[in-house]
PDBML (XML) file of the C-alpha atoms, coordinates in Angstrom:
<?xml version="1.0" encoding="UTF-8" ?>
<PDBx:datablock datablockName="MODEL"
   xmlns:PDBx="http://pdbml.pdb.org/schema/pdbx-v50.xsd"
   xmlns:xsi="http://www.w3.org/2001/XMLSchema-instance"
   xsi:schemaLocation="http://pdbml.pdb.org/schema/pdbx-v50.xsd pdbx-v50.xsd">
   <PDBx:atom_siteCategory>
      <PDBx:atom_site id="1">
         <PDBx:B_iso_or_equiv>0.00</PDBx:B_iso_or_equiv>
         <PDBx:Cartn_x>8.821</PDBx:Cartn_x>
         <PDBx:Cartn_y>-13.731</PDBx:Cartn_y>
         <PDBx:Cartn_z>20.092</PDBx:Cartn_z>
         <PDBx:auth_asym_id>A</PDBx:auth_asym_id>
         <PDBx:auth_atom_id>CA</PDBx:auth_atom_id>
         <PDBx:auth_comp_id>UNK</PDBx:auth_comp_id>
         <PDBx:auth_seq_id>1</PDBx:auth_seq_id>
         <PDBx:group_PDB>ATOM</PDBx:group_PDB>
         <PDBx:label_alt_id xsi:nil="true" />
         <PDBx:label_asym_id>A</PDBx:label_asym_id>
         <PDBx:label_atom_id>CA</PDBx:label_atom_id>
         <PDBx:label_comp_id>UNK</PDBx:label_comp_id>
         <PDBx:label_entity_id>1</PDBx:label_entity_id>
         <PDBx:label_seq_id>1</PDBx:label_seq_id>
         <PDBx:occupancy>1.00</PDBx:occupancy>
         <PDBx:pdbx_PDB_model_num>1</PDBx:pdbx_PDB_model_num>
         <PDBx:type_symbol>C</PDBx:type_symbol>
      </PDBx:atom_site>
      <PDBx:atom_site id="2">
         <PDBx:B_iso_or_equiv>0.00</PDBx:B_iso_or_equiv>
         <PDBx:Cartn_x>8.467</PDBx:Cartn_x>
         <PDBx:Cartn_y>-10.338</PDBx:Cartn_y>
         <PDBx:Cartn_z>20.612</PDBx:Cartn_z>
         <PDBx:auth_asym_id>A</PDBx:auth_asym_id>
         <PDBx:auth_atom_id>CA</PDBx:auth_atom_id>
         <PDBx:auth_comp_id>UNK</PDBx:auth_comp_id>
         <PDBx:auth_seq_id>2</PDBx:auth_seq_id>
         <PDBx:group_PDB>ATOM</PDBx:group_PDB>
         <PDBx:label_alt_id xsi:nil="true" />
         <PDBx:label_asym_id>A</PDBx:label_asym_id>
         <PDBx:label_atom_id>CA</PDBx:label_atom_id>
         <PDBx:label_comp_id>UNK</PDBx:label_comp_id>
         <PDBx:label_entity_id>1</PDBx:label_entity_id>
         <PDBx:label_seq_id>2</PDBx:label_seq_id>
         <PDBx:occupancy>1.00</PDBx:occupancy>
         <PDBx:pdbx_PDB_model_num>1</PDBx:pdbx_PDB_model_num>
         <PDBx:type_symbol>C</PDBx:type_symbol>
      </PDBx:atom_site>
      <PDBx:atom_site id="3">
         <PDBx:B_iso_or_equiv>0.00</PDBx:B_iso_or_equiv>
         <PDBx:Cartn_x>11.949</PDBx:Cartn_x>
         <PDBx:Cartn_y>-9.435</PDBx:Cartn_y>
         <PDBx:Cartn_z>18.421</PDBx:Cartn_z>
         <PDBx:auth_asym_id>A</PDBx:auth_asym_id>
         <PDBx:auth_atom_id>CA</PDBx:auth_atom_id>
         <PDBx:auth_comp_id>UNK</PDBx:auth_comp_id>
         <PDBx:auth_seq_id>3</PDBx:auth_seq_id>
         <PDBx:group_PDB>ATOM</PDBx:group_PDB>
         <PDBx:label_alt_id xsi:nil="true" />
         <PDBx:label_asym_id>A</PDBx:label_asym_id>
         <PDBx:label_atom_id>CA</PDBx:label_atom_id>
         <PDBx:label_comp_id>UNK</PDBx:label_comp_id>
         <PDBx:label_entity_id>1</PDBx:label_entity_id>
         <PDBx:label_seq_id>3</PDBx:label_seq_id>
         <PDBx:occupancy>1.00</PDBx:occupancy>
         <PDBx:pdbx_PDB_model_num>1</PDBx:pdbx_PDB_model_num>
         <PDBx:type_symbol>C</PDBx:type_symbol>
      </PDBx:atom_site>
      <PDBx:atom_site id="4">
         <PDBx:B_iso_or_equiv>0.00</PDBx:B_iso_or_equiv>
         <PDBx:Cartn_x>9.986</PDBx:Cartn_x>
         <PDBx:Cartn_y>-11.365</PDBx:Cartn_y>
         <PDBx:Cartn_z>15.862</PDBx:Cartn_z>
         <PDBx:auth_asym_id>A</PDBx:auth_asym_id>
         <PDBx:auth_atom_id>CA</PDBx:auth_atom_id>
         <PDBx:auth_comp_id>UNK</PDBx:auth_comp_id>
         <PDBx:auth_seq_id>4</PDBx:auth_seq_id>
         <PDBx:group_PDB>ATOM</PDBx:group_PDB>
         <PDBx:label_alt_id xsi:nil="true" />
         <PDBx:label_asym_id>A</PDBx:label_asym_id>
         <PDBx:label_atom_id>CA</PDBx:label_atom_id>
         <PDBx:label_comp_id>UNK</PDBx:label_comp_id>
         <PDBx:label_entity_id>1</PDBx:label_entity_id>
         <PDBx:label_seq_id>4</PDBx:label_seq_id>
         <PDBx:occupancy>1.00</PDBx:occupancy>
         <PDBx:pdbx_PDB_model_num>1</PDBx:pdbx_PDB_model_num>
         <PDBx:type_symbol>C</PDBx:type_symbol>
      </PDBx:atom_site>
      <PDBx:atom_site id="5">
         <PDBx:B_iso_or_equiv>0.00</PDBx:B_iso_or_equiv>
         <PDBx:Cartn_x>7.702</PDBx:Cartn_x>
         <PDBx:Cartn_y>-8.735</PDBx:Cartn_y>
         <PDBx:Cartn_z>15.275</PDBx:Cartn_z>
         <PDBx:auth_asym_id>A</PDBx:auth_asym_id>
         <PDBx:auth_atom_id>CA</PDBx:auth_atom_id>
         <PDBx:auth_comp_id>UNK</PDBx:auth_comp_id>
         <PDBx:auth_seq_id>5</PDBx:auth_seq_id>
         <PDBx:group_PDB>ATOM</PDBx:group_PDB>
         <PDBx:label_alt_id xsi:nil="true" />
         <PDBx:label_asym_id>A</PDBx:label_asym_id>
         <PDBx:label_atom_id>CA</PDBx:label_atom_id>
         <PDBx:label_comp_id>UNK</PDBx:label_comp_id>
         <PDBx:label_entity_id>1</PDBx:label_entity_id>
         <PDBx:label_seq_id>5</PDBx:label_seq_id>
         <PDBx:occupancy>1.00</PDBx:occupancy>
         <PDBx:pdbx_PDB_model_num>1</PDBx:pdbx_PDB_model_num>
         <PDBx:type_symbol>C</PDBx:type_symbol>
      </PDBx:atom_site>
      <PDBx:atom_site id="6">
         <PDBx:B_iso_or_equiv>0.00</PDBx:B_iso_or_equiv>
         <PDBx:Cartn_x>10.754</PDBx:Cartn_x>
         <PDBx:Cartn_y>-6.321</PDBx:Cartn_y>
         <PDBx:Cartn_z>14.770</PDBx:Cartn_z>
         <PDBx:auth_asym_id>A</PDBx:auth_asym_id>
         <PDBx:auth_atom_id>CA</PDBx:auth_atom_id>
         <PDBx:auth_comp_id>UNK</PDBx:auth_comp_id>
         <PDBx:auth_seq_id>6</PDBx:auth_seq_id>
         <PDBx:group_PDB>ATOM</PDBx:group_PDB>
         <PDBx:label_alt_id xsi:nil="true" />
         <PDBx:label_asym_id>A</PDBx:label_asym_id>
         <PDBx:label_atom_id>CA</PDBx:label_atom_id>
         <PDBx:label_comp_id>UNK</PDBx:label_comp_id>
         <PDBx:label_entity_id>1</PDBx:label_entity_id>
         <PDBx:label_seq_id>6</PDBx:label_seq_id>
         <PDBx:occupancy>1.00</PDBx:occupancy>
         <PDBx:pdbx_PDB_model_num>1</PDBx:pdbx_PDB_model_num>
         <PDBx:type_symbol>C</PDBx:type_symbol>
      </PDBx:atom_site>
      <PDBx:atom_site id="7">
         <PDBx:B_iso_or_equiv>0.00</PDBx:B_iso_or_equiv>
         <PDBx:Cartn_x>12.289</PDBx:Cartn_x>
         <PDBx:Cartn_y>-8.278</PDBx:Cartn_y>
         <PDBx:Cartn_z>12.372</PDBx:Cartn_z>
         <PDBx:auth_asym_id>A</PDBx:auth_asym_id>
         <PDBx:auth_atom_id>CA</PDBx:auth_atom_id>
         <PDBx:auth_comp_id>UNK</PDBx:auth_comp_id>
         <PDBx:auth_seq_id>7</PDBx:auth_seq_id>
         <PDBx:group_PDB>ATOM</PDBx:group_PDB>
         <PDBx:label_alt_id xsi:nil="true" />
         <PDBx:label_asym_id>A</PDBx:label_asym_id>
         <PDBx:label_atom_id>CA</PDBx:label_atom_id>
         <PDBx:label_comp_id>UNK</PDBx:label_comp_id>
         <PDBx:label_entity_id>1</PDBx:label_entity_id>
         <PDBx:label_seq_id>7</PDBx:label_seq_id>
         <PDBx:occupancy>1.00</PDBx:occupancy>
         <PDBx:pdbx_PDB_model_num>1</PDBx:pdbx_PDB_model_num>
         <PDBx:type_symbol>C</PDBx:type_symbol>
      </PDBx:atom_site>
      <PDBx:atom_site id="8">
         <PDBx:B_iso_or_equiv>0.00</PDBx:B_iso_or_equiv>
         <PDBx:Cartn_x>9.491</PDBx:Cartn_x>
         <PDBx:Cartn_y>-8.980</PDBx:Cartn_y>
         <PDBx:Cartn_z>10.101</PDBx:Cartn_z>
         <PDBx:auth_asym_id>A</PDBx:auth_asym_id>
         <PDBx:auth_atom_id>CA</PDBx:auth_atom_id>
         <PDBx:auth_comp_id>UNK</PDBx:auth_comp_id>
         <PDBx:auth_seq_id>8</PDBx:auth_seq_id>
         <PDBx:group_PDB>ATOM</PDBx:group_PDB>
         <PDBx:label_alt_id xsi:nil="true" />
         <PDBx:label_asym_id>A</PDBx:label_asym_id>
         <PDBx:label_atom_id>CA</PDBx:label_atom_id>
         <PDBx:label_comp_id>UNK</PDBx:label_comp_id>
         <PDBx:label_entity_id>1</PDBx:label_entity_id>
         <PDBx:label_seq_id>8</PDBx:label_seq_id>
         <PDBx:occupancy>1.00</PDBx:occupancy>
         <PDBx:pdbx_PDB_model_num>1</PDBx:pdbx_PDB_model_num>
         <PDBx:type_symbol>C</PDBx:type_symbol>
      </PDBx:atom_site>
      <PDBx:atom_site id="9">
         <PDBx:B_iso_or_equiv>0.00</PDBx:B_iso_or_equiv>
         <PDBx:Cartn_x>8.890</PDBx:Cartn_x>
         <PDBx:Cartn_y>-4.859</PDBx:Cartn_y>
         <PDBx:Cartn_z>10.444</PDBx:Cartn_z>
         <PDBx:auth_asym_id>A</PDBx:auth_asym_id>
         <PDBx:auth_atom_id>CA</PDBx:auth_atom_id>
         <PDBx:auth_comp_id>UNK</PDBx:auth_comp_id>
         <PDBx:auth_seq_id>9</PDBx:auth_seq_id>
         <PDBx:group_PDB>ATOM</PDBx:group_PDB>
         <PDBx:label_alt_id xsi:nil="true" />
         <PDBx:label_asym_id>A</PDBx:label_asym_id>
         <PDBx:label_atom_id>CA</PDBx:label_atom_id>
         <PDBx:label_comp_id>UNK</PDBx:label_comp_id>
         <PDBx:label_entity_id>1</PDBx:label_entity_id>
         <PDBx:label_seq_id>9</PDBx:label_seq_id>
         <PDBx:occupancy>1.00</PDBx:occupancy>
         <PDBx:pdbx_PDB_model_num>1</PDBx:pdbx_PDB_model_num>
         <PDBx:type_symbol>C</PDBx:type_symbol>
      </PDBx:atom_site>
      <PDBx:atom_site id="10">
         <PDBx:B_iso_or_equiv>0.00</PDBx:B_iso_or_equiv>
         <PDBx:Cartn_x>12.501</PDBx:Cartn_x>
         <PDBx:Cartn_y>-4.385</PDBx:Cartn_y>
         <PDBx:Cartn_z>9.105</PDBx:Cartn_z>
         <PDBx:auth_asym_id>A</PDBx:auth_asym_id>
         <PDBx:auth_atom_id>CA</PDBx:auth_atom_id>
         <PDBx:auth_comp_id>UNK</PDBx:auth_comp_id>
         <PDBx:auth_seq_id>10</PDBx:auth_seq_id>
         <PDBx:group_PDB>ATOM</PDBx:group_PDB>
         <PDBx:label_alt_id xsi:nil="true" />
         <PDBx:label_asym_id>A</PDBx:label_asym_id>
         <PDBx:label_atom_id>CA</PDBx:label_atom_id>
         <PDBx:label_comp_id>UNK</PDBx:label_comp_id>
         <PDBx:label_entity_id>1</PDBx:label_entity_id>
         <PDBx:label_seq_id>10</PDBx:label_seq_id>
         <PDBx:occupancy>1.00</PDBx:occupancy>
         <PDBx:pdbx_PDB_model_num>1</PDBx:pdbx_PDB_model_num>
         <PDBx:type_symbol>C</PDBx:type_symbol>
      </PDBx:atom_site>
      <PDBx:atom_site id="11">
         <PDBx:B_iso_or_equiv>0.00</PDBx:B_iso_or_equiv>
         <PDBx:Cartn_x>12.842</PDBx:Cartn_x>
         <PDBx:Cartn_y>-6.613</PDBx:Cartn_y>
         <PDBx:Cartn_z>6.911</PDBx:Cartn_z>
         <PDBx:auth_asym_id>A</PDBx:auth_asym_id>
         <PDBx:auth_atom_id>CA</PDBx:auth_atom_id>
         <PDBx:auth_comp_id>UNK</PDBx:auth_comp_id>
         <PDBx:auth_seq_id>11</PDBx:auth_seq_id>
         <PDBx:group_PDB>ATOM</PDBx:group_PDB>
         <PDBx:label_alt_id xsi:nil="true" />
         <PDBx:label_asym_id>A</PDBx:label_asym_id>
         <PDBx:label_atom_id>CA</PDBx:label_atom_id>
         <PDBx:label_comp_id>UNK</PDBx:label_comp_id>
         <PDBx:label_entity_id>1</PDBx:label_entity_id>
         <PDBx:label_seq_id>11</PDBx:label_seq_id>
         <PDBx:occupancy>1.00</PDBx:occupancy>
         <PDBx:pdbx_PDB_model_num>1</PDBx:pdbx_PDB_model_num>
         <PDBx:type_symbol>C</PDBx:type_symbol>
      </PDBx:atom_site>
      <PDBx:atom_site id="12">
         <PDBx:B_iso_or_equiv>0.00</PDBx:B_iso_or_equiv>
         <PDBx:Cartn_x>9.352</PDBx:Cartn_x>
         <PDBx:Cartn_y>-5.941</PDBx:Cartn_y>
         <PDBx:Cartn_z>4.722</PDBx:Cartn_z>
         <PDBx:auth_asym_id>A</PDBx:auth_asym_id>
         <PDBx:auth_atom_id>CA</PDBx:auth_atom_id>
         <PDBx:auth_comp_id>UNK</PDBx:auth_comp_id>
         <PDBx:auth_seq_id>12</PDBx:auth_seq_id>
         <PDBx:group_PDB>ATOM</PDBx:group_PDB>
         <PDBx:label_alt_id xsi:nil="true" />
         <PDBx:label_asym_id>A</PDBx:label_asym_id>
         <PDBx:label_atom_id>CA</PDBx:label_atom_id>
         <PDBx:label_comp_id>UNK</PDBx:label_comp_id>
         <PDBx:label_entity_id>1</PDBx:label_entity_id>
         <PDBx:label_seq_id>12</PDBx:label_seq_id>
         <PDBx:occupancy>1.00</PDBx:occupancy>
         <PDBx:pdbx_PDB_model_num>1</PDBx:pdbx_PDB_model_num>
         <PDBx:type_symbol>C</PDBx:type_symbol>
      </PDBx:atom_site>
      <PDBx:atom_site id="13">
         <PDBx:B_iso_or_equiv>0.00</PDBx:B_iso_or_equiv>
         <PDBx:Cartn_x>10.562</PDBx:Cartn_x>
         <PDBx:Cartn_y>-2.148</PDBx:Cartn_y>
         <PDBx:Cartn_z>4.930</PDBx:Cartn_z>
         <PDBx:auth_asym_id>A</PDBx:auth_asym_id>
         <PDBx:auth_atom_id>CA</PDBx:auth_atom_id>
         <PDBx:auth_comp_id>UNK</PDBx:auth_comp_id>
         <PDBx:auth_seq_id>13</PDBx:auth_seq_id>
         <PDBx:group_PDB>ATOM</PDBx:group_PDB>
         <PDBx:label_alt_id xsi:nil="true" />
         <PDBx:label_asym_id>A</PDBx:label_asym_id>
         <PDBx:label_atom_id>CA</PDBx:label_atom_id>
         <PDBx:label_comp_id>UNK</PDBx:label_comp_id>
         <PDBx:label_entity_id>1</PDBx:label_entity_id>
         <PDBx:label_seq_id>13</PDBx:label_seq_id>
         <PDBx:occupancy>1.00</PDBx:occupancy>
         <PDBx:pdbx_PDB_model_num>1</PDBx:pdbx_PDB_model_num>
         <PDBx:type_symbol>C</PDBx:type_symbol>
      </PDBx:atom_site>
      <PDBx:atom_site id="14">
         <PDBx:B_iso_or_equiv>0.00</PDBx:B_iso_or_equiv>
         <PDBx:Cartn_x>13.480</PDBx:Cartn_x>
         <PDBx:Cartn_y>-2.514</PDBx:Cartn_y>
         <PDBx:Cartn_z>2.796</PDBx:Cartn_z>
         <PDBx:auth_asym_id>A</PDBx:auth_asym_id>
         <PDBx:auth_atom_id>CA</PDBx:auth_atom_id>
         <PDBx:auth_comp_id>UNK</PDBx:auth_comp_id>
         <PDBx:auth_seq_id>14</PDBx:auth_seq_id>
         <PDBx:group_PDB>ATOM</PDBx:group_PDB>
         <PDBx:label_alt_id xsi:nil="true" />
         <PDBx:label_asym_id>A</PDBx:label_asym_id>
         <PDBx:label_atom_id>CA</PDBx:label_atom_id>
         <PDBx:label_comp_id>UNK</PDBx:label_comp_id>
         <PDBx:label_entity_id>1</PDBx:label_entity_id>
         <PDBx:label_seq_id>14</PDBx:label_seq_id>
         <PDBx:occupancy>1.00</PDBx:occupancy>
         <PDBx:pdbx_PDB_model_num>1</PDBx:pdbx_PDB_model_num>
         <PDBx:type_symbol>C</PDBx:type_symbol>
      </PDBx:atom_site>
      <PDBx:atom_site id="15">
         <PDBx:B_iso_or_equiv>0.00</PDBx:B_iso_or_equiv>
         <PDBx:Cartn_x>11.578</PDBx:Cartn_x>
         <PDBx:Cartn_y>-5.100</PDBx:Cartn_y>
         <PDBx:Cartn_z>0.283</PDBx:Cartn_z>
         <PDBx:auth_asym_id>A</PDBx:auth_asym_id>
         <PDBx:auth_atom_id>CA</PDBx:auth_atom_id>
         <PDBx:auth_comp_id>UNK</PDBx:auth_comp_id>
         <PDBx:auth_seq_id>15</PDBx:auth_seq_id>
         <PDBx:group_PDB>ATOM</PDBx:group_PDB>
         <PDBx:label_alt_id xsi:nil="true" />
         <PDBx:label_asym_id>A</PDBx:label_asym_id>
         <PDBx:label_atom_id>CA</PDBx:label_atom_id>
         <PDBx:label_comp_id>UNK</PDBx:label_comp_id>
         <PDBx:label_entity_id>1</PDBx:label_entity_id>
         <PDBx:label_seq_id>15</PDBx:label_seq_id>
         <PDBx:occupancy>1.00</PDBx:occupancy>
         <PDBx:pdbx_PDB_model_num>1</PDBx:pdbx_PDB_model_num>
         <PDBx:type_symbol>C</PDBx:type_symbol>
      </PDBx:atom_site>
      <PDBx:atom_site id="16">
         <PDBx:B_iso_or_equiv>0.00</PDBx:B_iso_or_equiv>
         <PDBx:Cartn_x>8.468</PDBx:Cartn_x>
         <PDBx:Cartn_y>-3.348</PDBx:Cartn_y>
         <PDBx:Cartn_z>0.344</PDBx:Cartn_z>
         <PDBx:auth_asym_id>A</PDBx:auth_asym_id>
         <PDBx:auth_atom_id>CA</PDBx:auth_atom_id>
         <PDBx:auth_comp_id>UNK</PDBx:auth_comp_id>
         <PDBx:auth_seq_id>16</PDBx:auth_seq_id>
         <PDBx:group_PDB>ATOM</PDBx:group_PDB>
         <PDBx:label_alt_id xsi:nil="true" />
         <PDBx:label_asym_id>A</PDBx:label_asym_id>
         <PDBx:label_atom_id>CA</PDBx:label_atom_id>
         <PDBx:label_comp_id>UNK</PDBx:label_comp_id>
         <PDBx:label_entity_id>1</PDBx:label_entity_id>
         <PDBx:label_seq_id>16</PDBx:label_seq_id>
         <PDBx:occupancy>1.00</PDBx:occupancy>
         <PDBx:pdbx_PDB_model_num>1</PDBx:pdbx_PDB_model_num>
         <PDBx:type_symbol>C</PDBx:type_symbol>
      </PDBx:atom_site>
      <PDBx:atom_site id="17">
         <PDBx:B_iso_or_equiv>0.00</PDBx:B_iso_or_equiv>
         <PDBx:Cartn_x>9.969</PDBx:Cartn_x>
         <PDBx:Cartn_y>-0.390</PDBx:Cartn_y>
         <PDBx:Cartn_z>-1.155</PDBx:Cartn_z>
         <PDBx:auth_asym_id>A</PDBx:auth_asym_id>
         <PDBx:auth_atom_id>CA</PDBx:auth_atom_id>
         <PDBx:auth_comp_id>UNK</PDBx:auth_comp_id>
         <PDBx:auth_seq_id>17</PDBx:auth_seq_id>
         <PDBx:group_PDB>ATOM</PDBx:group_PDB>
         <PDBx:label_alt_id xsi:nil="true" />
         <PDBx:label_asym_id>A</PDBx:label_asym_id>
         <PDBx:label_atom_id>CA</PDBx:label_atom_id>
         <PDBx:label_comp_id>UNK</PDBx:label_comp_id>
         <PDBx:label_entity_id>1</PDBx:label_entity_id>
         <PDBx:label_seq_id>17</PDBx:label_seq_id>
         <PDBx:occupancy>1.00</PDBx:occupancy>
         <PDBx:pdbx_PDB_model_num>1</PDBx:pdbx_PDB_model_num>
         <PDBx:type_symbol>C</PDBx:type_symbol>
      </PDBx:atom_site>
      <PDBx:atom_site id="18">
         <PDBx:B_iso_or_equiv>0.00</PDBx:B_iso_or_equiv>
         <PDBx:Cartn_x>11.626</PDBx:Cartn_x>
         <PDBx:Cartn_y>-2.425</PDBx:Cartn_y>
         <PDBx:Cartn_z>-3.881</PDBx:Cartn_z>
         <PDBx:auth_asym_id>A</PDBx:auth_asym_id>
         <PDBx:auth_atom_id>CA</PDBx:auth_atom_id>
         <PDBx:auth_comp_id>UNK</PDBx:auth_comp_id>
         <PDBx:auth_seq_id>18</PDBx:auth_seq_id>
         <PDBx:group_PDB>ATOM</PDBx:group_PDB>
         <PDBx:label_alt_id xsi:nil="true" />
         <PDBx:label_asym_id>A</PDBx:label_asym_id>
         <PDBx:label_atom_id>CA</PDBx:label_atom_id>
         <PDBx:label_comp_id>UNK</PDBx:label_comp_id>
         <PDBx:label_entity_id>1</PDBx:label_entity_id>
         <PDBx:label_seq_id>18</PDBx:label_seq_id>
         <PDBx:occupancy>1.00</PDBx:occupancy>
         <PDBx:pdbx_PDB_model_num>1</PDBx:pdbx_PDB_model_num>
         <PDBx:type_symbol>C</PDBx:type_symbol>
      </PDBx:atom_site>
      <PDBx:atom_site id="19">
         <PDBx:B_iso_or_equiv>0.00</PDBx:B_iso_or_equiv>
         <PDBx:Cartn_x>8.543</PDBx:Cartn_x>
         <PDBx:Cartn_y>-4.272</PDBx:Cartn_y>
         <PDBx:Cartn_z>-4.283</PDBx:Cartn_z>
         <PDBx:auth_asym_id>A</PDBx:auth_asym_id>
         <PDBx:auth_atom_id>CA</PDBx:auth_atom_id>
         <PDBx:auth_comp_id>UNK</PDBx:auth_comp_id>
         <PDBx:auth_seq_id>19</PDBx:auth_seq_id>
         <PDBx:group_PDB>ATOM</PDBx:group_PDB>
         <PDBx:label_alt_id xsi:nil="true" />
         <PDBx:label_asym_id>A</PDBx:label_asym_id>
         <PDBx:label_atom_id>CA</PDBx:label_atom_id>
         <PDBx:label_comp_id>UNK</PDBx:label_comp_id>
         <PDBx:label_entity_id>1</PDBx:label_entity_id>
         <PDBx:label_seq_id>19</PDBx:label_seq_id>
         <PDBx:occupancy>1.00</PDBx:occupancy>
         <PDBx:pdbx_PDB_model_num>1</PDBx:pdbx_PDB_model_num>
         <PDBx:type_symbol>C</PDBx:type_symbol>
      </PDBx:atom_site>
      <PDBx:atom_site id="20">
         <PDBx:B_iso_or_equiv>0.00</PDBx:B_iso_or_equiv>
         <PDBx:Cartn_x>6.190</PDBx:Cartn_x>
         <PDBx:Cartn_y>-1.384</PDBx:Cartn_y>
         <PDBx:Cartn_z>-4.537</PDBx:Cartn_z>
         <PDBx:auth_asym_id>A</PDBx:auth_asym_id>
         <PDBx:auth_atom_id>CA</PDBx:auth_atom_id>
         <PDBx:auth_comp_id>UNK</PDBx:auth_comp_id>
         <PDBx:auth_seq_id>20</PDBx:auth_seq_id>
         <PDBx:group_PDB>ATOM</PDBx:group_PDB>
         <PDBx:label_alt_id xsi:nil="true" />
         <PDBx:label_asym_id>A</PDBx:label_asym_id>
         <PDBx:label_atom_id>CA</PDBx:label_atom_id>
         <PDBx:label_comp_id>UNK</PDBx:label_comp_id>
         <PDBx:label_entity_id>1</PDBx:label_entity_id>
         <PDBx:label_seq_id>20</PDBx:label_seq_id>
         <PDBx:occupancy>1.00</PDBx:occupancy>
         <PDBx:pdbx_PDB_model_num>1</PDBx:pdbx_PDB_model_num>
         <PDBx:type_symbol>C</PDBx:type_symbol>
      </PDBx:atom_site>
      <PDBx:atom_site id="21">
         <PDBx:B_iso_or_equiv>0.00</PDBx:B_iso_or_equiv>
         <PDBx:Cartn_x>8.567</PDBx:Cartn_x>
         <PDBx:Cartn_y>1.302</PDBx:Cartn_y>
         <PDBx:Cartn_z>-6.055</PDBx:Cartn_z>
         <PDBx:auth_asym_id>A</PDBx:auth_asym_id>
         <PDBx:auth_atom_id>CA</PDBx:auth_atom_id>
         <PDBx:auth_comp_id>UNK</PDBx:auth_comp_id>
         <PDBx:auth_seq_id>21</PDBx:auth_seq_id>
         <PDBx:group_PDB>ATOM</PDBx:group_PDB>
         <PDBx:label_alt_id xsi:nil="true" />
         <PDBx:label_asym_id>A</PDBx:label_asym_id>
         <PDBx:label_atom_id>CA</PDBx:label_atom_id>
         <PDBx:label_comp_id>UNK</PDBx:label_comp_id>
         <PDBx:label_entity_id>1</PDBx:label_entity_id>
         <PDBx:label_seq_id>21</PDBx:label_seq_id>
         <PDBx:occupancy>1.00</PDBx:occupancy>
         <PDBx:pdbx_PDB_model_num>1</PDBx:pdbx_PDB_model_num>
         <PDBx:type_symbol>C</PDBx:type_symbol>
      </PDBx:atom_site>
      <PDBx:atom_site id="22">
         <PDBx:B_iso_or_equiv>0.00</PDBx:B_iso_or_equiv>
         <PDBx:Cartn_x>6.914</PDBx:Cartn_x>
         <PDBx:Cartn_y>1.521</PDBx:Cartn_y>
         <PDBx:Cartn_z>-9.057</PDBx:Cartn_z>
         <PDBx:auth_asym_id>A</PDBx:auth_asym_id>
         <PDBx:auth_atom_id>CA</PDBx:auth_atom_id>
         <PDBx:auth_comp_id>UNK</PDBx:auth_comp_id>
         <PDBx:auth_seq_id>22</PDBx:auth_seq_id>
         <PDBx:group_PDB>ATOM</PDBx:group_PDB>
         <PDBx:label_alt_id xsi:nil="true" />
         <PDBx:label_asym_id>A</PDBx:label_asym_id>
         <PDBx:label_atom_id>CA</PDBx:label_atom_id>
         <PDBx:label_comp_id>UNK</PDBx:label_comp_id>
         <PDBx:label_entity_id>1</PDBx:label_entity_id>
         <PDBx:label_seq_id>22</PDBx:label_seq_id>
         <PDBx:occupancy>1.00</PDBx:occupancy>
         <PDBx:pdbx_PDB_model_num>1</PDBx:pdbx_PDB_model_num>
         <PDBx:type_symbol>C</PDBx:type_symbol>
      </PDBx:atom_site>
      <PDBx:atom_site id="23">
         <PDBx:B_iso_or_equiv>0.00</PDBx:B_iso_or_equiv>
         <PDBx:Cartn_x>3.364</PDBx:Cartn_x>
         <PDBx:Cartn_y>1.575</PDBx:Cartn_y>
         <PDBx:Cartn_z>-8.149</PDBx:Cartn_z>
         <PDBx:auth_asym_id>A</PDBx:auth_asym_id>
         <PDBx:auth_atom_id>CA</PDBx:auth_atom_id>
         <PDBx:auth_comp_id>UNK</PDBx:auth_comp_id>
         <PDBx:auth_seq_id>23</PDBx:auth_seq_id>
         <PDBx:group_PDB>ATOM</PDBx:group_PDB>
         <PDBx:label_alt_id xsi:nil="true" />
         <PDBx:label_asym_id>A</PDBx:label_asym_id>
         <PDBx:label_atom_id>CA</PDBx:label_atom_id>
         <PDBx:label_comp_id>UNK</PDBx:label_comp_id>
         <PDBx:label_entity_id>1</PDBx:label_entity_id>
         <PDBx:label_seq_id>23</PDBx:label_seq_id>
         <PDBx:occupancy>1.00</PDBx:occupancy>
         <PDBx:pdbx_PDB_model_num>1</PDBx:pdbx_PDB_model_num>
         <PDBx:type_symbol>C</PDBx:type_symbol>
      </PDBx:atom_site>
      <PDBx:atom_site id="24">
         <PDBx:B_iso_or_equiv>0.00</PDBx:B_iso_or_equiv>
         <PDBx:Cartn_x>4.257</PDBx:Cartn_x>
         <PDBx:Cartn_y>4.630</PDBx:Cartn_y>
         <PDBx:Cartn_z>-5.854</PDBx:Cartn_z>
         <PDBx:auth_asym_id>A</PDBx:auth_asym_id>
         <PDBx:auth_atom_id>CA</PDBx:auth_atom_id>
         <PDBx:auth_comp_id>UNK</PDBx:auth_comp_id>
         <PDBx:auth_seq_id>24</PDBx:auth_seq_id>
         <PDBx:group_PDB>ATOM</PDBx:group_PDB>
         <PDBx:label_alt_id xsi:nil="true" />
         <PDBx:label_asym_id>A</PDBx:label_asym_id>
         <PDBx:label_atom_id>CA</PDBx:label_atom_id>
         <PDBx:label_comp_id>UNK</PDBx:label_comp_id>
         <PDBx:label_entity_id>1</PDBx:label_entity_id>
         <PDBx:label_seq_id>24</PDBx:label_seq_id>
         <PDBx:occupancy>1.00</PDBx:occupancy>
         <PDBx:pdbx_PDB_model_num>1</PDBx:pdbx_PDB_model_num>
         <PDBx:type_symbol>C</PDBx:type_symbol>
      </PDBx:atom_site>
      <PDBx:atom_site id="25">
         <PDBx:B_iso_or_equiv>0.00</PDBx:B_iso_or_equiv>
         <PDBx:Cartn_x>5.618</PDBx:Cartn_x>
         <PDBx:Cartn_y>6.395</PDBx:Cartn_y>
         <PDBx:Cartn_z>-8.918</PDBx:Cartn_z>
         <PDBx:auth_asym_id>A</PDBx:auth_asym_id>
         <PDBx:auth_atom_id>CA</PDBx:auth_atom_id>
         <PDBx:auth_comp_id>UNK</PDBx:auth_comp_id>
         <PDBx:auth_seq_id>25</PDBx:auth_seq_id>
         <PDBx:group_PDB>ATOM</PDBx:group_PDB>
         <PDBx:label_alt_id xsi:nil="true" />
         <PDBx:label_asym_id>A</PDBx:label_asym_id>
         <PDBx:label_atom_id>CA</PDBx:label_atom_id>
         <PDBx:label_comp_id>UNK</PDBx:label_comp_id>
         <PDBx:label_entity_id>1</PDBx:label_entity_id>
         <PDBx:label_seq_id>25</PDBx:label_seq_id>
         <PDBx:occupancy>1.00</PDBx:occupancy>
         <PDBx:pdbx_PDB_model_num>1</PDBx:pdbx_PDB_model_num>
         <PDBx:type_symbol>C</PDBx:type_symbol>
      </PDBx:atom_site>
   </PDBx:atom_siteCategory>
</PDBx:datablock>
């Protein structure tokens, strides 16, 4: 449960900055 946490961390991080690469630029 606690790994969980982790993995939803890790795997938003690499997404998120796909997702939101051009609204940061």
């Amino acid at each position: 449960q606690i790994t969980i946490a982790f993995t939803i961390m890790m795997g938003l991080a690499g997404f998120s900055a796909a997702l939101f690469g051009g609204i940061v630029e």
